[in-house]
Protein backbone atom coordinates (compact mmCIF):
# COMPACT_ATOMS: atom_id res chain seq x y z
CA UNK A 1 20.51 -92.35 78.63
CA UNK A 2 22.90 -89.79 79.05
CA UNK A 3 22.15 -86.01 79.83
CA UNK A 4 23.22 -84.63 76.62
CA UNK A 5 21.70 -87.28 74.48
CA UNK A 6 18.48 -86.79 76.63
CA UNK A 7 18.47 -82.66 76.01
CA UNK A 8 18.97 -83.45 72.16
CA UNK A 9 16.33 -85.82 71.96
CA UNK A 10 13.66 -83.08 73.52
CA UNK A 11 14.71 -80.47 71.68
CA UNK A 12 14.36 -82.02 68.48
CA UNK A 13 11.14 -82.86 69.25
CA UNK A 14 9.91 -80.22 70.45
CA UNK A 15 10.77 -77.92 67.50
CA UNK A 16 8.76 -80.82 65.65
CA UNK A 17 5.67 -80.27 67.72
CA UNK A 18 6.00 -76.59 67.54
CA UNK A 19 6.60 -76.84 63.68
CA UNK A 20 2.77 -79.14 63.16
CA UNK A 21 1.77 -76.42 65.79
CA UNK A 22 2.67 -73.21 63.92
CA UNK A 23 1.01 -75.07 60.32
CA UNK A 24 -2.75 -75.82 62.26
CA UNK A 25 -2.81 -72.25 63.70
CA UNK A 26 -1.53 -70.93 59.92
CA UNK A 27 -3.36 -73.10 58.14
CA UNK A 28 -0.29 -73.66 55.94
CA UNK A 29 -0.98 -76.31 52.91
CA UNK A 30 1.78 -79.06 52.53
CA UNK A 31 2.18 -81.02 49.60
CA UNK A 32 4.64 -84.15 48.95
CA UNK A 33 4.40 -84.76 45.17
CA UNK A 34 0.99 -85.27 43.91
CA UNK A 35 -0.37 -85.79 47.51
CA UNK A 36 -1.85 -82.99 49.83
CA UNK A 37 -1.23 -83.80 53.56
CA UNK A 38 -4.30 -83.29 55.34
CA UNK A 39 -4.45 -81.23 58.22
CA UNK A 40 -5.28 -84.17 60.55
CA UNK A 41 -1.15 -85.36 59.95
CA UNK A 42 -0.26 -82.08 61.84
CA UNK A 43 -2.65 -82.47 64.77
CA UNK A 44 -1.52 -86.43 64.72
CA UNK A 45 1.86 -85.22 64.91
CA UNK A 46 1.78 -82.40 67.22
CA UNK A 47 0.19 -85.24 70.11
CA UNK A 48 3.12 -87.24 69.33
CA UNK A 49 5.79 -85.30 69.30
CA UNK A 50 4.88 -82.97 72.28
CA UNK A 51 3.99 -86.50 74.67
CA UNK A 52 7.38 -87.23 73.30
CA UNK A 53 9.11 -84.19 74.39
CA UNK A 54 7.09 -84.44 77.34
CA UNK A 55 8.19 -87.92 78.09
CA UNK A 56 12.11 -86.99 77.73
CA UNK A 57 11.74 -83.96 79.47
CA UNK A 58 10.27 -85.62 82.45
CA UNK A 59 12.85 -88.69 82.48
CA UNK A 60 15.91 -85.97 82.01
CA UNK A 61 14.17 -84.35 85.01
CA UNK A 62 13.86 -87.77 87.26
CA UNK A 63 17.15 -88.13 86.79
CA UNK A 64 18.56 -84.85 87.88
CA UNK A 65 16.47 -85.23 90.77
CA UNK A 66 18.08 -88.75 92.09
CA UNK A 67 21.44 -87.47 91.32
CA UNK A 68 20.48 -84.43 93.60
CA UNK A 69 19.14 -85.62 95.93
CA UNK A 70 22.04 -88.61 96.38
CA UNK A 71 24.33 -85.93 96.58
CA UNK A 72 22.38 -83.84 99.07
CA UNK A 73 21.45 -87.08 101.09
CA UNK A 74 25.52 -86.55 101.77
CA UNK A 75 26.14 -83.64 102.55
CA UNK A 76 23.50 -84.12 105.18
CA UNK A 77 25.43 -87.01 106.43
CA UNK A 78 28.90 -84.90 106.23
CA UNK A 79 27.08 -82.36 108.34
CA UNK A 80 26.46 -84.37 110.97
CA UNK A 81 29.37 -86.09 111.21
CA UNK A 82 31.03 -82.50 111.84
CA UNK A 83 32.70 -82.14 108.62
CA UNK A 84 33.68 -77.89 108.48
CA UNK A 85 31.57 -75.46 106.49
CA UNK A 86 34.26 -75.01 104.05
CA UNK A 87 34.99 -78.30 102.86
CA UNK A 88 31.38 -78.86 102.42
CA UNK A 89 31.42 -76.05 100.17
CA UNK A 90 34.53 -77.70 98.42
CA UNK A 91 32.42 -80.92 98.20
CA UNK A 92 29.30 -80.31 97.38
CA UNK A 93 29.34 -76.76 95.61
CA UNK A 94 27.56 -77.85 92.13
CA UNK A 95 24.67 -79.02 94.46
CA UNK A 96 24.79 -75.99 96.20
CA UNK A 97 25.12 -73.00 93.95
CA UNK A 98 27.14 -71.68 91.41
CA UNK A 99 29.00 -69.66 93.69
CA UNK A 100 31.20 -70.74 96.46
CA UNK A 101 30.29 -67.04 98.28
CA UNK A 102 26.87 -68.39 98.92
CA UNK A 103 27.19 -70.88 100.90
CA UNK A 104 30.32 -69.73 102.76
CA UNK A 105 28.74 -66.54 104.23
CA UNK A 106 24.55 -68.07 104.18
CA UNK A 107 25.36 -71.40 106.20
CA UNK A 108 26.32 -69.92 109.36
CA UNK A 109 23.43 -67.63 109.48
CA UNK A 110 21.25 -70.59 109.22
CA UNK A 111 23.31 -71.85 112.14
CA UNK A 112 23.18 -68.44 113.72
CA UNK A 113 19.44 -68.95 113.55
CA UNK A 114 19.49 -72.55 114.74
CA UNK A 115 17.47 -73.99 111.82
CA UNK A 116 17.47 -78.00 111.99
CA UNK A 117 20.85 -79.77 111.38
CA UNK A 118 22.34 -76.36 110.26
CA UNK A 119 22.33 -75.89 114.00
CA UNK A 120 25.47 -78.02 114.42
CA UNK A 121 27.20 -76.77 111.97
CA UNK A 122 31.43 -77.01 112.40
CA UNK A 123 33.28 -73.85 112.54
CA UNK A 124 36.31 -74.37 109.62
CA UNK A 125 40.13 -74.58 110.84
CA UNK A 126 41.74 -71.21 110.93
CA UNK A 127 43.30 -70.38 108.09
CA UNK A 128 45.23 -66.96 107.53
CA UNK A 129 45.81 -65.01 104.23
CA UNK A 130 48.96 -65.12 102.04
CA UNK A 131 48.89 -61.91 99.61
CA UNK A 132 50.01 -62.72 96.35
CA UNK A 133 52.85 -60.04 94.44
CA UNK A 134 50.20 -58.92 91.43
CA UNK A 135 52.68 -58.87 88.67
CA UNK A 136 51.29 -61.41 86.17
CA UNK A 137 53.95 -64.41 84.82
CA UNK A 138 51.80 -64.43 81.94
CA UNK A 139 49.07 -62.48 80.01
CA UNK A 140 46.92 -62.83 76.80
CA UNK A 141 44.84 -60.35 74.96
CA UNK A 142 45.15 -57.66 78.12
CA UNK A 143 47.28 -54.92 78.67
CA UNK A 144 48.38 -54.62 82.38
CA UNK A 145 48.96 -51.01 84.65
CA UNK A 146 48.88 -50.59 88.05
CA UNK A 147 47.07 -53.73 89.03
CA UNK A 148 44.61 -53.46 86.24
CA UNK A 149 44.22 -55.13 82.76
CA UNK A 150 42.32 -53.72 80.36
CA UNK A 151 40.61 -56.73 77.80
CA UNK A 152 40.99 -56.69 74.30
CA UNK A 153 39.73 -60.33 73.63
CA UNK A 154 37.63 -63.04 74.26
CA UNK A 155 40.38 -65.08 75.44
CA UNK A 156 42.12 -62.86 77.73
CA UNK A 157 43.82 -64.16 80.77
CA UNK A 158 46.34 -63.25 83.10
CA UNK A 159 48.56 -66.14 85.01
CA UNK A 160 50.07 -65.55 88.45
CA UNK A 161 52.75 -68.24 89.71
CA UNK A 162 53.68 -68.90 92.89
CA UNK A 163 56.81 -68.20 94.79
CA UNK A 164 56.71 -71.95 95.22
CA UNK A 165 54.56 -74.46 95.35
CA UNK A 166 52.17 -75.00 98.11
CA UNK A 167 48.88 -76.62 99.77
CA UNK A 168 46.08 -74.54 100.31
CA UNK A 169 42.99 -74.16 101.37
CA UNK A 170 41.23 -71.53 99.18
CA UNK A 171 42.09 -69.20 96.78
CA UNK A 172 40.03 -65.53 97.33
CA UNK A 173 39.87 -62.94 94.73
CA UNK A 174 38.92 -59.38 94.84
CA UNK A 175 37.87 -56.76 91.98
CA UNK A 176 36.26 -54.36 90.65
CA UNK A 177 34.75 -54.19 86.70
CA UNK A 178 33.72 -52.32 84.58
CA UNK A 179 32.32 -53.31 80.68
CA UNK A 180 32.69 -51.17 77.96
CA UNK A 181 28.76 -52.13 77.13
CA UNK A 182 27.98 -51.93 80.81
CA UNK A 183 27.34 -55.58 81.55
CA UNK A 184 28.19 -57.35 84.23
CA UNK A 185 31.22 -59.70 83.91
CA UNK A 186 31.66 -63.89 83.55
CA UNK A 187 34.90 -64.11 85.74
CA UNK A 188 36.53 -67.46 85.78
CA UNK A 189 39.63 -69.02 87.85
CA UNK A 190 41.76 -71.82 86.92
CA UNK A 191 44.72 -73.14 89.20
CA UNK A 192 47.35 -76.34 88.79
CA UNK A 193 50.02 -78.04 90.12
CA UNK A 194 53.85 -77.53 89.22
CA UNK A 195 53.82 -80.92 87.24
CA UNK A 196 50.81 -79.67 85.35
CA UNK A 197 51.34 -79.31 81.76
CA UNK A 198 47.84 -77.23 81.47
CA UNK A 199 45.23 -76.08 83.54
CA UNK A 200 42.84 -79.44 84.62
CA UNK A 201 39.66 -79.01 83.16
CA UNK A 202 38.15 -79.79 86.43
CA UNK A 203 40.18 -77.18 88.11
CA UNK A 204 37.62 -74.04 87.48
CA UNK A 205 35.43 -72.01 89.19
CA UNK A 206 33.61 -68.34 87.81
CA UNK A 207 31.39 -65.92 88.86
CA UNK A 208 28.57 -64.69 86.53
CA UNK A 209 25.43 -62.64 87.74
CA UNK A 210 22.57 -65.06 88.62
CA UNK A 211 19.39 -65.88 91.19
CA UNK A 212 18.92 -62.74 92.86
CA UNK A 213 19.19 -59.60 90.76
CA UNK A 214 19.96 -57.07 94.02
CA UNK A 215 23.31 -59.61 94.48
CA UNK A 216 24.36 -59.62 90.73
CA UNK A 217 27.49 -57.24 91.36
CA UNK A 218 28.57 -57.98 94.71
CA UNK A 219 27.56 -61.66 94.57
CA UNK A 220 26.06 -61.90 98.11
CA UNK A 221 23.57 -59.93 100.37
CA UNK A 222 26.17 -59.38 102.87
CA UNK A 223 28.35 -57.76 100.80
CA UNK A 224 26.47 -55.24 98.68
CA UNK A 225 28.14 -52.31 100.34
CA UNK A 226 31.69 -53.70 99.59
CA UNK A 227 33.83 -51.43 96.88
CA UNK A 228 34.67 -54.58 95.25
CA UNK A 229 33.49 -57.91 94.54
CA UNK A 230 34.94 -60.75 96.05
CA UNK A 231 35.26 -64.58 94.87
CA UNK A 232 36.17 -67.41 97.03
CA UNK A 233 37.16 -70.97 95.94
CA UNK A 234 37.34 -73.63 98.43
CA UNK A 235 40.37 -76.15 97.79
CA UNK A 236 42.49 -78.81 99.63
CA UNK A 237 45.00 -78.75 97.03
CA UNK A 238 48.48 -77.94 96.32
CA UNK A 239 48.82 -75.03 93.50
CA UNK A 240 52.04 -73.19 91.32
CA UNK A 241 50.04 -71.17 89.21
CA UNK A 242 46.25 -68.92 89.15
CA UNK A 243 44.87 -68.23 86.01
CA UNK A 244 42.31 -65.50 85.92
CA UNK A 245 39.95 -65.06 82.77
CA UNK A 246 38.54 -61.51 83.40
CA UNK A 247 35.22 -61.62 81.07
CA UNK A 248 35.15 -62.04 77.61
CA UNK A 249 33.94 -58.55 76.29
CA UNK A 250 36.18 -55.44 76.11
CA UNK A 251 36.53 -53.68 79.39
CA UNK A 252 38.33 -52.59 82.70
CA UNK A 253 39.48 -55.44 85.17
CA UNK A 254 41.15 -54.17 88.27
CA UNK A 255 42.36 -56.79 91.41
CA UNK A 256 41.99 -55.19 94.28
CA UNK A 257 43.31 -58.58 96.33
CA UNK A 258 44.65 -62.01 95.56
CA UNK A 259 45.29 -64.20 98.62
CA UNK A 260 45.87 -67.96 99.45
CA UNK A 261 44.23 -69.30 102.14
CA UNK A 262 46.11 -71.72 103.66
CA UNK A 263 46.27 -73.46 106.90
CA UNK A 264 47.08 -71.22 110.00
CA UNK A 265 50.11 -73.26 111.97
């Protein structure tokens, strides 16, 4: 049973159960031609379809949980077979969190601290930072100034190609925004390959606020005194172009860096 087909299937019946649950505590009448259905049908119904829900809910969970803790079970194994910080990051990030930032800058103060197998953590390669020119090949529903775009759509991007094409090992983003309703932003980042007709579907990372509230604009503890926020994206890849969807609501998006990080020689 697949995840999506799983979801469906408890949400429909749950909004059953709900619907025999709102008619008891109403004590709404229901008639199907000449036939009253007794209240009994609704109490019948509401044990069936909530064990249901129940049921699917629990499987959908059982099955997250093996799939987590598979992956987990190897990125435990990575660890101690030395594999770096960052490309465990670049492996494992769904299991991880949402945001690449996290782990980067909380693993080594776990190694810092010397807690279990963190302890051993690897130290990444150096890499050094390659400043990109921030005059956009490309934009869509923005106007651009002085390293800002200001967004007049939902689908507003701005695409930055590369001198040439080359392998790197991250891709880091800094900026600073500001919604016309005050909300935080959904920032996303795309990248592809010269011989890439489109952006890969698979080739995406954003930033949104979540988990803890004091971190929503910065992203991470350590950096809530920065003047800017600042995304990192983990890659062993080779890229020609960054796409950069700044938010989907009206509002002021200004890059304060864009830098490759690739291998230092």
């Amino acid at each position: 049973m697949s995840n999506s087909y799983a979801a469906v299937t408890v949400l429909i019946f749950a909004i059953v159960a709900i619907m025999h649950l709102v008619r008891i505590i109403r004590g709404w009448s229901v008639t199907i031609g000449p036939r009253n259905i007794p209240m009994s049908v609704s109490w019948a119904g509401l044990v069936v379809a909530a064990l249901l829900a129940l049921w699917g809910n629990t499987r959908f969970g059982l099955e997250y949980a093996r799939d987590l803790r598979s992956h987990l079970a190897g990125f435990e194994a990575d660890l101690r077979a030395g594999v770096a910080r960052r490309e465990l990051v670049r492996r494992y990030d769904p299991y991880l969190h949402p945001h690449q930032d996290v782990p980067l800058e909380y693993l080594p103060m776990l190694r810092q601290a010397g807690i279990g197998i963190y302890g051993g953590l690897r130290e990444d390669p150096p890499v050094r930072e390659v400043p990109l020119d921030l005059t956009p090949s490309k934009l869509a529903h923005v106007t651009w100034h002085d390293s800002t775009a200001t967004v007049a759509g939902a689908d507003a991007h701005l695409d930055f190609t590369l001198p040439a094409e080359r392998a790197v090992a991250g891709i880091r983003l800094e900026y600073q925004y500001q919604a016309a309703d005050g909300s935080l932003p959904l920032i996303g980042l795309r990248w592809k390959r010269a011989a890439d007709a489109n952006y890969p579907a698979d080739n995406y990372k954003k930033y949104s606020p979540t988990g803890d509230r004091a971190n929503w604009e910065r992203g991470t503890w350590t950096r809530l005194g920065d003047s800017a926020t600042t995304m990192t994206v983990a890659l062993a890849d080779t890229i020609a172009q960054i796409r950069i969807l700044p938010n989907y609501v009206p509002g002021s998006f200004r890059i304060t860096r864009l830098v490759l990080l690739v291998r230092a020689e």
